[in-house]
Protein backbone atom coordinates (compact mmCIF):
# COMPACT_ATOMS: atom_id res chain seq x y z
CA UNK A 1 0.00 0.00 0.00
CA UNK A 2 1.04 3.65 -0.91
CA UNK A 3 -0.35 5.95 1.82
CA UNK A 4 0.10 9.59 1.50
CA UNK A 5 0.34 12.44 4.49
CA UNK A 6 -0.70 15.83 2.82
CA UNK A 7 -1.51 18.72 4.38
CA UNK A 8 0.55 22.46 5.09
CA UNK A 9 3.55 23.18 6.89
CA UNK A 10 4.17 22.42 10.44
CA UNK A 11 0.68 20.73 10.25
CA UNK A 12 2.63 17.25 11.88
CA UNK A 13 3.17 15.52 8.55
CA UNK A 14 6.25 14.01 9.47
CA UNK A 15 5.58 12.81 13.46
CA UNK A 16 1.88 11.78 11.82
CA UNK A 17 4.10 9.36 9.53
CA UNK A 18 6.69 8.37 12.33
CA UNK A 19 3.42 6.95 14.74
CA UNK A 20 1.92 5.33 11.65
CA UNK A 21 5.07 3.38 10.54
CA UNK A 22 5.04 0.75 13.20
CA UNK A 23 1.40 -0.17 12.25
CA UNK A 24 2.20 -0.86 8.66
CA UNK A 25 4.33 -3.50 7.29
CA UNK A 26 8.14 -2.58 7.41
CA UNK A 27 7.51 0.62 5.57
CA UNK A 28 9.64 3.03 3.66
CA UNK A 29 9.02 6.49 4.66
CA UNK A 30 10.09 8.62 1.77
CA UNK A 31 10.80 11.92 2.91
CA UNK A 32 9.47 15.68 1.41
CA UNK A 33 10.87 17.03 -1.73
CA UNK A 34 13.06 19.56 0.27
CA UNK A 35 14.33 16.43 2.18
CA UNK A 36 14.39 13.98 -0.78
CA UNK A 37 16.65 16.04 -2.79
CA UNK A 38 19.89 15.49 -3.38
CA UNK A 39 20.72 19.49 -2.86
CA UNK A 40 17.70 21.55 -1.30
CA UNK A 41 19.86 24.76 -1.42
CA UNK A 42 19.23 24.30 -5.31
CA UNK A 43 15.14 23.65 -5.21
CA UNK A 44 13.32 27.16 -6.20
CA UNK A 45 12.18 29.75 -3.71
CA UNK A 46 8.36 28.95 -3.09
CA UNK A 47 7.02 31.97 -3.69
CA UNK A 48 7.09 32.64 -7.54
CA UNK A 49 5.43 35.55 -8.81
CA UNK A 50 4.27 34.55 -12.43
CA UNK A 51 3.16 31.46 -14.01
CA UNK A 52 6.52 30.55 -16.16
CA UNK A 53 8.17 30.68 -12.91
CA UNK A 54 5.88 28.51 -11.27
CA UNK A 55 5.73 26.01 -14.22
CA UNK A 56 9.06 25.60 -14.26
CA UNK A 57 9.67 25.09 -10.48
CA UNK A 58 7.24 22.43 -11.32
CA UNK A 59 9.17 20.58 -13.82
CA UNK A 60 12.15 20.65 -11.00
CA UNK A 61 10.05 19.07 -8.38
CA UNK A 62 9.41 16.79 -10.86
CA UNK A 63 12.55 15.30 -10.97
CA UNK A 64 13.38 15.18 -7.65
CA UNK A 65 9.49 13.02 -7.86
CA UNK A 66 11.99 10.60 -9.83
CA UNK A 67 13.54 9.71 -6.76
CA UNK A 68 10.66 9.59 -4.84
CA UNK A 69 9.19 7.42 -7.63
CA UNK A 70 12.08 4.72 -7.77
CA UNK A 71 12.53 4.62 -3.59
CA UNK A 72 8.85 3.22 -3.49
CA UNK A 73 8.83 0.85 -6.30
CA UNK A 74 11.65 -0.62 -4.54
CA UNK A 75 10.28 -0.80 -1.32
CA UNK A 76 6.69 -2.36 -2.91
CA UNK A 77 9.00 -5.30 -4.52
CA UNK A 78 9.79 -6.31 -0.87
CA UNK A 79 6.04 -6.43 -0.20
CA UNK A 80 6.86 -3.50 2.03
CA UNK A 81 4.47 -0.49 2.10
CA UNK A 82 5.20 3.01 1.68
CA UNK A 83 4.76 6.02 3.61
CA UNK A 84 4.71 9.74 1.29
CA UNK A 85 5.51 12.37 3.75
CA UNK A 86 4.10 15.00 0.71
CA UNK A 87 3.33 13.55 -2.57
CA UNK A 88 2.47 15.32 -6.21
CA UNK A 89 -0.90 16.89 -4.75
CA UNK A 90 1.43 19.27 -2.37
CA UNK A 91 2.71 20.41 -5.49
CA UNK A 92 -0.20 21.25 -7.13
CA UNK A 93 -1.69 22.83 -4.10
CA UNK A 94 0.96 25.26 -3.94
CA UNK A 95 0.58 26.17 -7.67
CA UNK A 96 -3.03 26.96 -7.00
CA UNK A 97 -2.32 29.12 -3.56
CA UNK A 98 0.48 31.10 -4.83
CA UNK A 99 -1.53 31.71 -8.23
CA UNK A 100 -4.34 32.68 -5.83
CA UNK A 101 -2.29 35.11 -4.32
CA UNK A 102 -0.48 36.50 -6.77
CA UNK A 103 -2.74 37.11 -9.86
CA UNK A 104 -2.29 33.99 -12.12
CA UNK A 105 -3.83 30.82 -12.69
CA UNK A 106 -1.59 28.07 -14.34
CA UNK A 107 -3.59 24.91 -12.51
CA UNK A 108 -4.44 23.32 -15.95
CA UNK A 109 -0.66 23.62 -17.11
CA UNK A 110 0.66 22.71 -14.09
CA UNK A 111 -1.52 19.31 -13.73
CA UNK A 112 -0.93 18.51 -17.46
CA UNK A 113 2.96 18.57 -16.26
CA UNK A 114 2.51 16.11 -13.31
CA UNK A 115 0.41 13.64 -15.55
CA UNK A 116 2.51 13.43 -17.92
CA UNK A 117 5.05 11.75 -16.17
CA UNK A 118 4.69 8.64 -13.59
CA UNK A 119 4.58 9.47 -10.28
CA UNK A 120 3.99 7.35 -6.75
CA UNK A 121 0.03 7.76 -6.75
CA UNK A 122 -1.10 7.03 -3.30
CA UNK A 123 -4.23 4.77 -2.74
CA UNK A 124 -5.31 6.75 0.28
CA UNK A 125 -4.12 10.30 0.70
CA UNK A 126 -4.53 11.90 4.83
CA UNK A 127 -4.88 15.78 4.91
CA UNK A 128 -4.06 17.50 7.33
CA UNK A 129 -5.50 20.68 8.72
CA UNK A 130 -5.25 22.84 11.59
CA UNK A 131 -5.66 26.37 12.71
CA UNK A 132 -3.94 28.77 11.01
CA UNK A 133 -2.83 30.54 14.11
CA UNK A 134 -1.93 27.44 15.31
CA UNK A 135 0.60 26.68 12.05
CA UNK A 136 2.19 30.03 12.97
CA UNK A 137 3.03 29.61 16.19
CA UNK A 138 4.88 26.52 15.03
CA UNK A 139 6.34 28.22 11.97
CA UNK A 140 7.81 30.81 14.05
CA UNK A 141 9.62 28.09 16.07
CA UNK A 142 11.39 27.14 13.03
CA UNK A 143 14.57 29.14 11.72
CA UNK A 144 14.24 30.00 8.47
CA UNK A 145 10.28 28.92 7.53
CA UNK A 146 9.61 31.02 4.70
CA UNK A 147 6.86 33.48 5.92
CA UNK A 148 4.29 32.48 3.24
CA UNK A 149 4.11 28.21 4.60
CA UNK A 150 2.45 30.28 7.58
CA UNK A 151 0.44 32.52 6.05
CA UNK A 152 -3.43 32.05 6.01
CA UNK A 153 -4.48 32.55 2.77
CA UNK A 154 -2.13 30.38 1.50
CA UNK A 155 -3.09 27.95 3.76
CA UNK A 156 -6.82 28.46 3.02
CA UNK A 157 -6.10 28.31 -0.70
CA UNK A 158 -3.53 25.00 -0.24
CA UNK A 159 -6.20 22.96 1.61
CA UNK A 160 -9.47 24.26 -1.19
CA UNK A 161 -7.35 22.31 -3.86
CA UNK A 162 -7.13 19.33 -1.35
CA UNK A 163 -10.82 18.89 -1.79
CA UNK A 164 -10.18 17.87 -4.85
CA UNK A 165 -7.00 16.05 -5.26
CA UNK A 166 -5.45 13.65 -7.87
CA UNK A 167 -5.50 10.90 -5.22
CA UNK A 168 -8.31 8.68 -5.76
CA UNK A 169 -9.15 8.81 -1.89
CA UNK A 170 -8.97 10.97 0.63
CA UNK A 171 -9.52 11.43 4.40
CA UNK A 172 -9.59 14.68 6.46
CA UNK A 173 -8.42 14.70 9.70
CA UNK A 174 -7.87 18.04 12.17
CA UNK A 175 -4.48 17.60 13.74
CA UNK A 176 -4.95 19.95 16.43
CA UNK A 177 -7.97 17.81 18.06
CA UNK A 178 -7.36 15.32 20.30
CA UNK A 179 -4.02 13.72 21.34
CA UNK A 180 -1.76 12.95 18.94
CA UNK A 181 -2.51 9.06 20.23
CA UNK A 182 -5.99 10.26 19.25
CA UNK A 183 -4.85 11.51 15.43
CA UNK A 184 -3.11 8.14 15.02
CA UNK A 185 -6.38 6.20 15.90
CA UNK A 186 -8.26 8.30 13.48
CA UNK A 187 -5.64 7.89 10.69
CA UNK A 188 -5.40 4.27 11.17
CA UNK A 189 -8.84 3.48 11.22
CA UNK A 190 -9.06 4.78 7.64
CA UNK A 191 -6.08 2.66 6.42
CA UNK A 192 -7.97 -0.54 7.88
CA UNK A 193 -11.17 0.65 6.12
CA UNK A 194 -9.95 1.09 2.79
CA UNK A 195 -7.85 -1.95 3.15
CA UNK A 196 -10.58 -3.45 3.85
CA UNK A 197 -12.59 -2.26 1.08
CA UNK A 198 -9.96 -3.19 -1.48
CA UNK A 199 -10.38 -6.38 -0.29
CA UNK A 200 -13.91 -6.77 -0.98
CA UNK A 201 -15.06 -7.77 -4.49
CA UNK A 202 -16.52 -5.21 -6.73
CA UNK A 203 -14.62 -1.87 -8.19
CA UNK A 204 -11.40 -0.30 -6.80
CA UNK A 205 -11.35 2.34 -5.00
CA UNK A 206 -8.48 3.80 -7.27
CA UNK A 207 -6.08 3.52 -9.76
CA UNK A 208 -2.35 1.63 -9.64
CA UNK A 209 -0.07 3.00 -7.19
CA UNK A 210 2.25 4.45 -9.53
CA UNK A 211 0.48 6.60 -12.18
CA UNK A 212 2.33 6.09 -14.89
CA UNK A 213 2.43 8.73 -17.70
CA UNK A 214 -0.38 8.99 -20.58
């Protein structure tokens, strides 16, 4: 299984993944693009101001997807399943936010770019969401956040597109209510129920893991 942890900054993608792992079977976490890449000092600055900008900060995500990609084929050969801290929706969600907030709309381009290419598809994608004062507070804790992963419209924009992702399933959860024991409960009660559902006989609930390109 491919299971995919969206949502904004400082949101608690990452310890969301870390207390899911040891539920799953011996799975590879595959970290954000900033993390993934081979030389984050050389990823673009995330707050373009036109659309060729944007389009082409796409295209350099892209490839560090690639590596993303490869890391979770291998880990599915094992029978192991994988973990996306992130995964191609967080880049589309930022085209549509900063395009929201900046004057442009290049959603149509920017989806046509992701498509084209394969990319790990997750079978069941978990958002996310929490106060946007509450992001901030956390943002500010971290040297060096750019000021607009804390910012509430871009927030509010990034989680719209999340409505309506290219994951074939989704599940909302609030990270600020409850424990974090609580979130985990929540979180894996929808992997066992769309396990369980792929299980049963009928339609799938999605496509092949890895969307390959058309």
């Amino acid at each position: 299984m491919i299971l995919g942890i969206e949502g904004v900054s400082c949101v608690g993608k990452t310890t969301l993944a870390a207390q899911l792992a040891p539920h799953l079977n011996r799975p590879a976490v595959i970290p954000c693009y900033y993390h993934a890449s081979p030389d984050p000092t050389l990823l673009p600055a995330p707050e373009p101001f036109t659309a060729e900008h944007q389009l082409s900060n796409i295209a350099q995500f892209l490839d560090v997807e690639d590596l993303r990609l490869t890391r979770a084929r291998q880990a599915l050969s094992e029978g192991r399943d994988v973990i996306l801290d992130r995964t191609v929706d967080t880049l589309l969600a930022h085209v549509h936010a900063v395009g929201r907030m900046h004057g442009f709309d290049c959603d149509d381009q920017a989806r046509r770019l992701v498509t084209s290419r394969p990319v790990a598809m997750p079978q069941l994608t978990i958002v996310l969401t929490a106060d946007p004062d509450v992001l901030a507070s956390r943002a500010r804790l971290r040297k060096g956040m750019p000021t607009i992963f804390y910012d509430r419209h871009f927030s509010e924009h990034f989680n719209a597109y999340l409505t309506r992702p290219l994951a074939p399933a989704v599940a909302l959860l609030d990270a600020t209510s409850g424990s974090l024991d609580d979130l985990t409960a929540r979180a894996l009660d929808h992997v066992h129920r769309h396990r369980a559902a792929e299980r049963r006989p009928g339609p799938t609930l999605g496509p092949h893991p890895f969307k390959e390109a058309s």
